[in-house]
Protein backbone atom coordinates (compact mmCIF):
# COMPACT_ATOMS: atom_id res chain seq x y z
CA UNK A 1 97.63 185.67 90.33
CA UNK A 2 94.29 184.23 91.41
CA UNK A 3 94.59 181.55 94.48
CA UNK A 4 98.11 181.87 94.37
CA UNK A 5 99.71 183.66 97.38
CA UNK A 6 103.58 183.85 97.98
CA UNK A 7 104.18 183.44 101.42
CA UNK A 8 107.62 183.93 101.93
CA UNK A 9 110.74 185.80 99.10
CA UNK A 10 114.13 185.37 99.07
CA UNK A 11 116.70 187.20 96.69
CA UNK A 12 119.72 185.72 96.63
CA UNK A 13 123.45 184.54 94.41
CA UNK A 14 121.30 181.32 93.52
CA UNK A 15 121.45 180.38 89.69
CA UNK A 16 117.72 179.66 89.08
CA UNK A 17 114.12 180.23 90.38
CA UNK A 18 113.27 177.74 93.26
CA UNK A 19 109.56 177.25 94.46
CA UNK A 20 108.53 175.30 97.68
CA UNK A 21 105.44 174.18 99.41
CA UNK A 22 106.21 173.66 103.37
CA UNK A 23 104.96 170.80 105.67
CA UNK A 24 102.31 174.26 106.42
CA UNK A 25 101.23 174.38 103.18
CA UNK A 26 103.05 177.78 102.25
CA UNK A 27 104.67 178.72 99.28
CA UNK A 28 108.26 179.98 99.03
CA UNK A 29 109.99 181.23 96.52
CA UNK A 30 113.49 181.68 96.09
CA UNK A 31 114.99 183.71 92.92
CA UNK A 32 118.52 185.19 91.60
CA UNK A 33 118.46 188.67 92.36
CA UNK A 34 118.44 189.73 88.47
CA UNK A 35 115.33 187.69 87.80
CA UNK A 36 112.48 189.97 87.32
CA UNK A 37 109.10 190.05 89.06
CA UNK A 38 107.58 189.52 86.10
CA UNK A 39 109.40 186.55 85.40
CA UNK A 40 108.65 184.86 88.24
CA UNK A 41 105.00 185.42 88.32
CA UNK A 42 105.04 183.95 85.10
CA UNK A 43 106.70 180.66 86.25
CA UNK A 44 104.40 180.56 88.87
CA UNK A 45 101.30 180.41 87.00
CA UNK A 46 102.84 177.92 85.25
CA UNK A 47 103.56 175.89 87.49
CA UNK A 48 100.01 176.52 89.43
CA UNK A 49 98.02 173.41 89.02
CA UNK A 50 101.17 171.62 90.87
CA UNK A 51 101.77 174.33 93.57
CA UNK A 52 97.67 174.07 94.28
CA UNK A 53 97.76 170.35 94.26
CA UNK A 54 100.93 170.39 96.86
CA UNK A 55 99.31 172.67 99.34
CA UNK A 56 95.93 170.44 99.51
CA UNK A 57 98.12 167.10 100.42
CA UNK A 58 99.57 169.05 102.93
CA UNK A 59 96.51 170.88 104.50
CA UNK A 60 95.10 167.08 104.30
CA UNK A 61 98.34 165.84 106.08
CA UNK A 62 97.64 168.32 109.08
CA UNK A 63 94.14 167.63 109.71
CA UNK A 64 95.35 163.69 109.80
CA UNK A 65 97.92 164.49 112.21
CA UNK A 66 96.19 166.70 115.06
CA UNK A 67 98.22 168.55 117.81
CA UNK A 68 99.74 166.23 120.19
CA UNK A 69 98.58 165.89 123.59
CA UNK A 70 101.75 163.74 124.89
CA UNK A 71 98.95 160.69 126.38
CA UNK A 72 99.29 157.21 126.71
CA UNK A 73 98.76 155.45 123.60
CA UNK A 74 100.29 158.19 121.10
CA UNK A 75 102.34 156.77 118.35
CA UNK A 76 106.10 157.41 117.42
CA UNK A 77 107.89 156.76 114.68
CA UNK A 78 111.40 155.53 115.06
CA UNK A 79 113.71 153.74 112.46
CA UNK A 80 110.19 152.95 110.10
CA UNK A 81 108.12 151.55 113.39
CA UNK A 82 105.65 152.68 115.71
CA UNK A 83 106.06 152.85 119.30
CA UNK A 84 103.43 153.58 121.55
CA UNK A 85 104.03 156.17 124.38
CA UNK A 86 103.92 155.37 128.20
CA UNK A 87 104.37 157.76 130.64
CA UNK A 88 105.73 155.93 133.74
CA UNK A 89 106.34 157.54 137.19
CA UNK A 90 110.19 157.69 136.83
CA UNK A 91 113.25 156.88 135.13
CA UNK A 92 114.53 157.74 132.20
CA UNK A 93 113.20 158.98 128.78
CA UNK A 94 113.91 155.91 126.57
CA UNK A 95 112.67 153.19 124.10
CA UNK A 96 111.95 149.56 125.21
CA UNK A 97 109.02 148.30 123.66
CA UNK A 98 107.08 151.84 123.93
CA UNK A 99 108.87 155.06 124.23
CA UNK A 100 108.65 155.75 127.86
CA UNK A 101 108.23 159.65 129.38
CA UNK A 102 108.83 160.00 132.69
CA UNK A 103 105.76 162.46 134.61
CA UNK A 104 108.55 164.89 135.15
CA UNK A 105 109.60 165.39 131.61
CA UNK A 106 105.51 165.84 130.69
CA UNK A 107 105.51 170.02 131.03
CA UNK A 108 108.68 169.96 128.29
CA UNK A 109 107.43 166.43 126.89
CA UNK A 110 107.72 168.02 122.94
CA UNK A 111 111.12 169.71 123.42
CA UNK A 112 112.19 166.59 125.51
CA UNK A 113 111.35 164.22 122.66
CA UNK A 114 112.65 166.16 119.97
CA UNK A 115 116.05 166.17 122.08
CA UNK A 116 115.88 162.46 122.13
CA UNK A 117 115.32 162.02 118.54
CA UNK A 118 118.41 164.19 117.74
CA UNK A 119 120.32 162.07 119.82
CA UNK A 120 119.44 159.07 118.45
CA UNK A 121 119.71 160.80 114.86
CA UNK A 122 122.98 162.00 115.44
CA UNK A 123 124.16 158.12 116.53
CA UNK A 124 122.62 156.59 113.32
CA UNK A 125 123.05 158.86 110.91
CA UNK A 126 126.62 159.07 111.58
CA UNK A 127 127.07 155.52 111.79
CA UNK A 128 125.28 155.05 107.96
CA UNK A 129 127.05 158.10 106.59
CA UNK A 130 130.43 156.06 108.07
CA UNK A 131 129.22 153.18 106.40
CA UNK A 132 129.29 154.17 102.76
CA UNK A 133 131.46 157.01 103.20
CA UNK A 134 134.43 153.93 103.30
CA UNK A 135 132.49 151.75 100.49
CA UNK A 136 132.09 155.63 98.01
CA UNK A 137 135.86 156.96 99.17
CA UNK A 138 134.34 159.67 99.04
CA UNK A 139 135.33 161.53 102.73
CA UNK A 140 133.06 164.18 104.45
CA UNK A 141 134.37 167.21 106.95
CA UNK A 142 131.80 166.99 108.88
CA UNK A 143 128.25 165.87 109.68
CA UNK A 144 125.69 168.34 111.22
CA UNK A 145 122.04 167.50 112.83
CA UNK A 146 119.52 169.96 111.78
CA UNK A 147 115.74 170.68 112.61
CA UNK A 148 114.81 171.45 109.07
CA UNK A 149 111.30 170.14 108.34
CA UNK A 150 111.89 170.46 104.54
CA UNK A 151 115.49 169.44 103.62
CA UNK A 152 116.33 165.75 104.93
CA UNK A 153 120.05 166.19 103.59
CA UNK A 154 122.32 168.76 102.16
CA UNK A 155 125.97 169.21 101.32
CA UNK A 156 128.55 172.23 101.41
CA UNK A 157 131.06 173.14 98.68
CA UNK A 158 133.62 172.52 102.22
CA UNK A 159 132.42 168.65 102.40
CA UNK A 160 130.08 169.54 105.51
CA UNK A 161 127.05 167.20 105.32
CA UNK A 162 123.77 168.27 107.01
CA UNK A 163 120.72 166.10 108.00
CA UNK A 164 117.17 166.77 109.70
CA UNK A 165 116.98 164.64 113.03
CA UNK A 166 113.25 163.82 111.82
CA UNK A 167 114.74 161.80 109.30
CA UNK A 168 115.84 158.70 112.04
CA UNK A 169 111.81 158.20 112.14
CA UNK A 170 112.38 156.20 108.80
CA UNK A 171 113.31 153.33 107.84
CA UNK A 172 117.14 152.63 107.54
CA UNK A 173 116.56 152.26 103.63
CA UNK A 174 114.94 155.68 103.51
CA UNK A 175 117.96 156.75 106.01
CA UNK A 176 120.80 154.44 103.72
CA UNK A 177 119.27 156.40 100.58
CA UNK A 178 119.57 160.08 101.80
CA UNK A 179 123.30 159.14 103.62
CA UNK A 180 124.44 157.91 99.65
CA UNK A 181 122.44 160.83 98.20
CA UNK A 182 124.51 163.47 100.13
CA UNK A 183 127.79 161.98 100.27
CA UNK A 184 127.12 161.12 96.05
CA UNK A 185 127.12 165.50 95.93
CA UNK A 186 130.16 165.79 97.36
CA UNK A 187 131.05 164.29 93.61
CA UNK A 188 128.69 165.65 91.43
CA UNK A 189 127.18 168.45 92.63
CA UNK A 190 123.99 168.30 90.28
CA UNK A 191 121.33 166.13 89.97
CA UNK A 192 122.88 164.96 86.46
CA UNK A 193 122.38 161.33 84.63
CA UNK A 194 126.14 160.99 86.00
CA UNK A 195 125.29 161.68 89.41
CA UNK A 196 122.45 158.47 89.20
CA UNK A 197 125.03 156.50 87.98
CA UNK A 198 127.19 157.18 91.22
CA UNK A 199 123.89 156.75 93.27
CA UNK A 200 122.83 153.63 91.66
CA UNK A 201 126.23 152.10 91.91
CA UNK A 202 125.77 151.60 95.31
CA UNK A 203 122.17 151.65 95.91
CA UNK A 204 120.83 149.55 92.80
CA UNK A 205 117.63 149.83 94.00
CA UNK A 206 117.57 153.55 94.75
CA UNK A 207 114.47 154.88 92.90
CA UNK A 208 112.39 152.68 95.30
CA UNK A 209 113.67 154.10 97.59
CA UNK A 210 113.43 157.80 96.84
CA UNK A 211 109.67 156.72 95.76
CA UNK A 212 109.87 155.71 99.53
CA UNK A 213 110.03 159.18 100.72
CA UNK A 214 107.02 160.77 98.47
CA UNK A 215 104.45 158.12 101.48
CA UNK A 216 106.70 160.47 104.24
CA UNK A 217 104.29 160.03 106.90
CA UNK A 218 107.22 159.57 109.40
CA UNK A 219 107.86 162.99 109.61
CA UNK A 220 104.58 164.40 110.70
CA UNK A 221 105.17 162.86 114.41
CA UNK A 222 106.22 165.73 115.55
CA UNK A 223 104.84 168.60 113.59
């Protein structure tokens, strides 16, 4: 398949073919193990213009978004707005009216940030998930804060919910949407006309919202 180059292949119990293009502008594929090869190549090139087209905007994203150098100035996404980094001489790692590094956080200043956002994540998310989790009656096991840079939310046939820390750099609409999204699966677990219903039900305006997410530049802080 000219120009086309599967990155990474996974077999596995899944029902149908899935094909992804990550934040690196990769392409994996996922397939039911009784799917042929030939099958899938097939739904590839049909599906090429789109998979060529996705790994541009991303290899555009990355060259907008150079490596980090953790300076004054940098800017940070946090609930949809940008703070600007200062690195002070002490005191804590926190978020006034910049986000504030301390000097002797600066040799772990990535790894220290990304802790901070999952603990702010873990606060918020919670709290929203909380929120309509009493308005939907619909009750969750448990909530878990992942790193995944390509799933926002997910949901477990046991009620677990799961949720990417880089999604508390959006705003609390983007956040409110996801939260209803997931919590909406542990009804309908498909993406059916019944399963909008639910989501609209609560989130009238939810297709703004999810439109919201396609302009994701929120979660290239970090990356």
């Amino acid at each position: 398949m000219d120009e086309i180059k599967i990155d990474k292949f996974l077999r596995s119990r899944r029902r149908t073919v899935g094909i992804e293009i990550t934040r690196e502008a990769k392409l994996v594929v996922r397939a039911p193990r009784h799917v042929s090869q030939e099958d899938i190549e097939n739904i590839i090139i049909k599906r090429r213009n789109w998979i060529l087209e996705k790994q541009k905007f991303f290899q555009r994203r990355k060259s907008a978004y150079p490596d980090r150098k953790f300076i004054d100035g940098e800017s940070f996404y946090f609930l949809g707005s940008v703070f600007r980094l200062r690195v002070i001489t002490e005191g804590a790692l926190q978020l006034t009216d910049c986000l504030e590094l301390p000097e002797r956080l600066l040799a772990g200043a990535r790894e220290n940030i990304i802790l901070w956002y999952k603990a702010r994540a873990g606060e918020k998310i919670r709290e929203r998930v909380e929120y309509f989790s009493k308005i939907t009656d619909l009750p969750y096991a448990s909530i878990r804060i992942s790193g995944s840079r390509t799933r926002l939310g997910s949901c477990s046939l046991k009620r677990r919910l799961n949720f990417s820390w880089r999604l508390v750099m959006a705003p609390l609409e983007i956040i409110d949407y996801v939260a209803v999204h997931e919590l909406i699966h542990l009804k309908e677990m498909n993406h059916s006309r019944r399963f909008w219903d639910k989501v609209r039900a609560v989130l009238p305006d939810y297709k703004d919202r999810r439109a919201g997410l396609k302009d994701n530049q929120w979660f290239y802080s970090l990356d």
